[in-house]
Protein backbone atom coordinates (compact mmCIF):
# COMPACT_ATOMS: atom_id res chain seq x y z
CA UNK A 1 99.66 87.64 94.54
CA UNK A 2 96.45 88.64 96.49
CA UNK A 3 95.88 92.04 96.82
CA UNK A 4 93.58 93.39 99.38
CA UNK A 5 92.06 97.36 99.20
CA UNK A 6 90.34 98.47 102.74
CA UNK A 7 89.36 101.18 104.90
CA UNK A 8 90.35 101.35 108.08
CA UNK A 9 88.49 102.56 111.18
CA UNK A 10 89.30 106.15 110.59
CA UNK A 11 88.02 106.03 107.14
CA UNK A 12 91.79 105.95 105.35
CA UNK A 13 92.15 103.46 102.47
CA UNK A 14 94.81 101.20 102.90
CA UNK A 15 96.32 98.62 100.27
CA UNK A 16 97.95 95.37 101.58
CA UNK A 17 100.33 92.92 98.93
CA UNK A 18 100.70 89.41 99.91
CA UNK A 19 102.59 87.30 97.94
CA UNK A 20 99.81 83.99 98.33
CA UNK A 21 96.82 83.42 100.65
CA UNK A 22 98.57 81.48 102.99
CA UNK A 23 100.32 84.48 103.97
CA UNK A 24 97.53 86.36 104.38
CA UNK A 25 95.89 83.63 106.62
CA UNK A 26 99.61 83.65 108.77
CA UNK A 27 98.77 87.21 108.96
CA UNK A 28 95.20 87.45 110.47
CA UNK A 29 96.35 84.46 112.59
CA UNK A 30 98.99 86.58 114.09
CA UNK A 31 98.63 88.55 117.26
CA UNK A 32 98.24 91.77 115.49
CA UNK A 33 97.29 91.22 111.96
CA UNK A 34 98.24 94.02 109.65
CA UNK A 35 94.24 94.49 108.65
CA UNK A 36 92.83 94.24 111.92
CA UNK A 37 89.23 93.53 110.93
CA UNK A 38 88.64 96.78 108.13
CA UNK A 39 86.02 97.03 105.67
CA UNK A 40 87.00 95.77 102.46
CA UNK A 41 86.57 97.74 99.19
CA UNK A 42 88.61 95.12 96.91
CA UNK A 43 90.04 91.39 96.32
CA UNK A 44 92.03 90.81 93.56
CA UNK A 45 93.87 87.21 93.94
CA UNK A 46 95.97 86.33 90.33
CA UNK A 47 94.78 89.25 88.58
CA UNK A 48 91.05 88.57 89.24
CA UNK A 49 88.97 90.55 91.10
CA UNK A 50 87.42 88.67 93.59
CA UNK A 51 85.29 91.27 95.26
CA UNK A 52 84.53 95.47 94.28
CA UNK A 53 82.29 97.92 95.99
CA UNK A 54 84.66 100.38 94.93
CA UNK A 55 81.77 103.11 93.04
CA UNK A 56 79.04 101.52 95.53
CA UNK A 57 77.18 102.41 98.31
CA UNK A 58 78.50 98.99 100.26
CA UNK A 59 76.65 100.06 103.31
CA UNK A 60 73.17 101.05 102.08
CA UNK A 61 71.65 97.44 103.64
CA UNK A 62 74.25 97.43 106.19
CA UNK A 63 76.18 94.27 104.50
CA UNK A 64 79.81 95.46 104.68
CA UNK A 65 82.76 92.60 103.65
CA UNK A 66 85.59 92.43 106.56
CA UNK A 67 89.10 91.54 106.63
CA UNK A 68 87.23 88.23 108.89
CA UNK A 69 84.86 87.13 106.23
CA UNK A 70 88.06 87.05 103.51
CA UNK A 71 89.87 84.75 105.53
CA UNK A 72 87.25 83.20 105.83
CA UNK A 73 87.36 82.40 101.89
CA UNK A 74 90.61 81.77 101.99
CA UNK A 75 90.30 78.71 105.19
């Protein structure tokens, strides 16, 4: 199970269940992916988190993880 936490463009988090990565990566392939391209606050893939900024400033130096660069991981 991967389990994605984001925010979307108008600042509302959203939490997405996908039952492996592959259908994640079916997802974003689609024509209108479910994520879009959000900022991510949290990856947790087989109950380990993957990625947090969940209690930190994730855009003090402007480096902000998208729904793009997890697919990316996940290639």
């Amino acid at each position: 199970m991967l389990s994605i936490e984001s925010r979307n463009i108008d600042g509302v988090r959203v939490r997405h269940d996908f039952m492996s990565s592959s259908k994640f990566r079916k997802d974003w392939e689609s024509e209108n992916p479910s994520m879009g391209d959000n900022e991510i606050l949290l990856v947790v893939n087989m109950d380990q988190v993957l990625y947090s900024s969940l209690g930190n400033k994730a855009n003090a130096y402007g480096d902000t993880l998208r729904t793009a660069d997890v697919y990316n991981w996940f290639k």
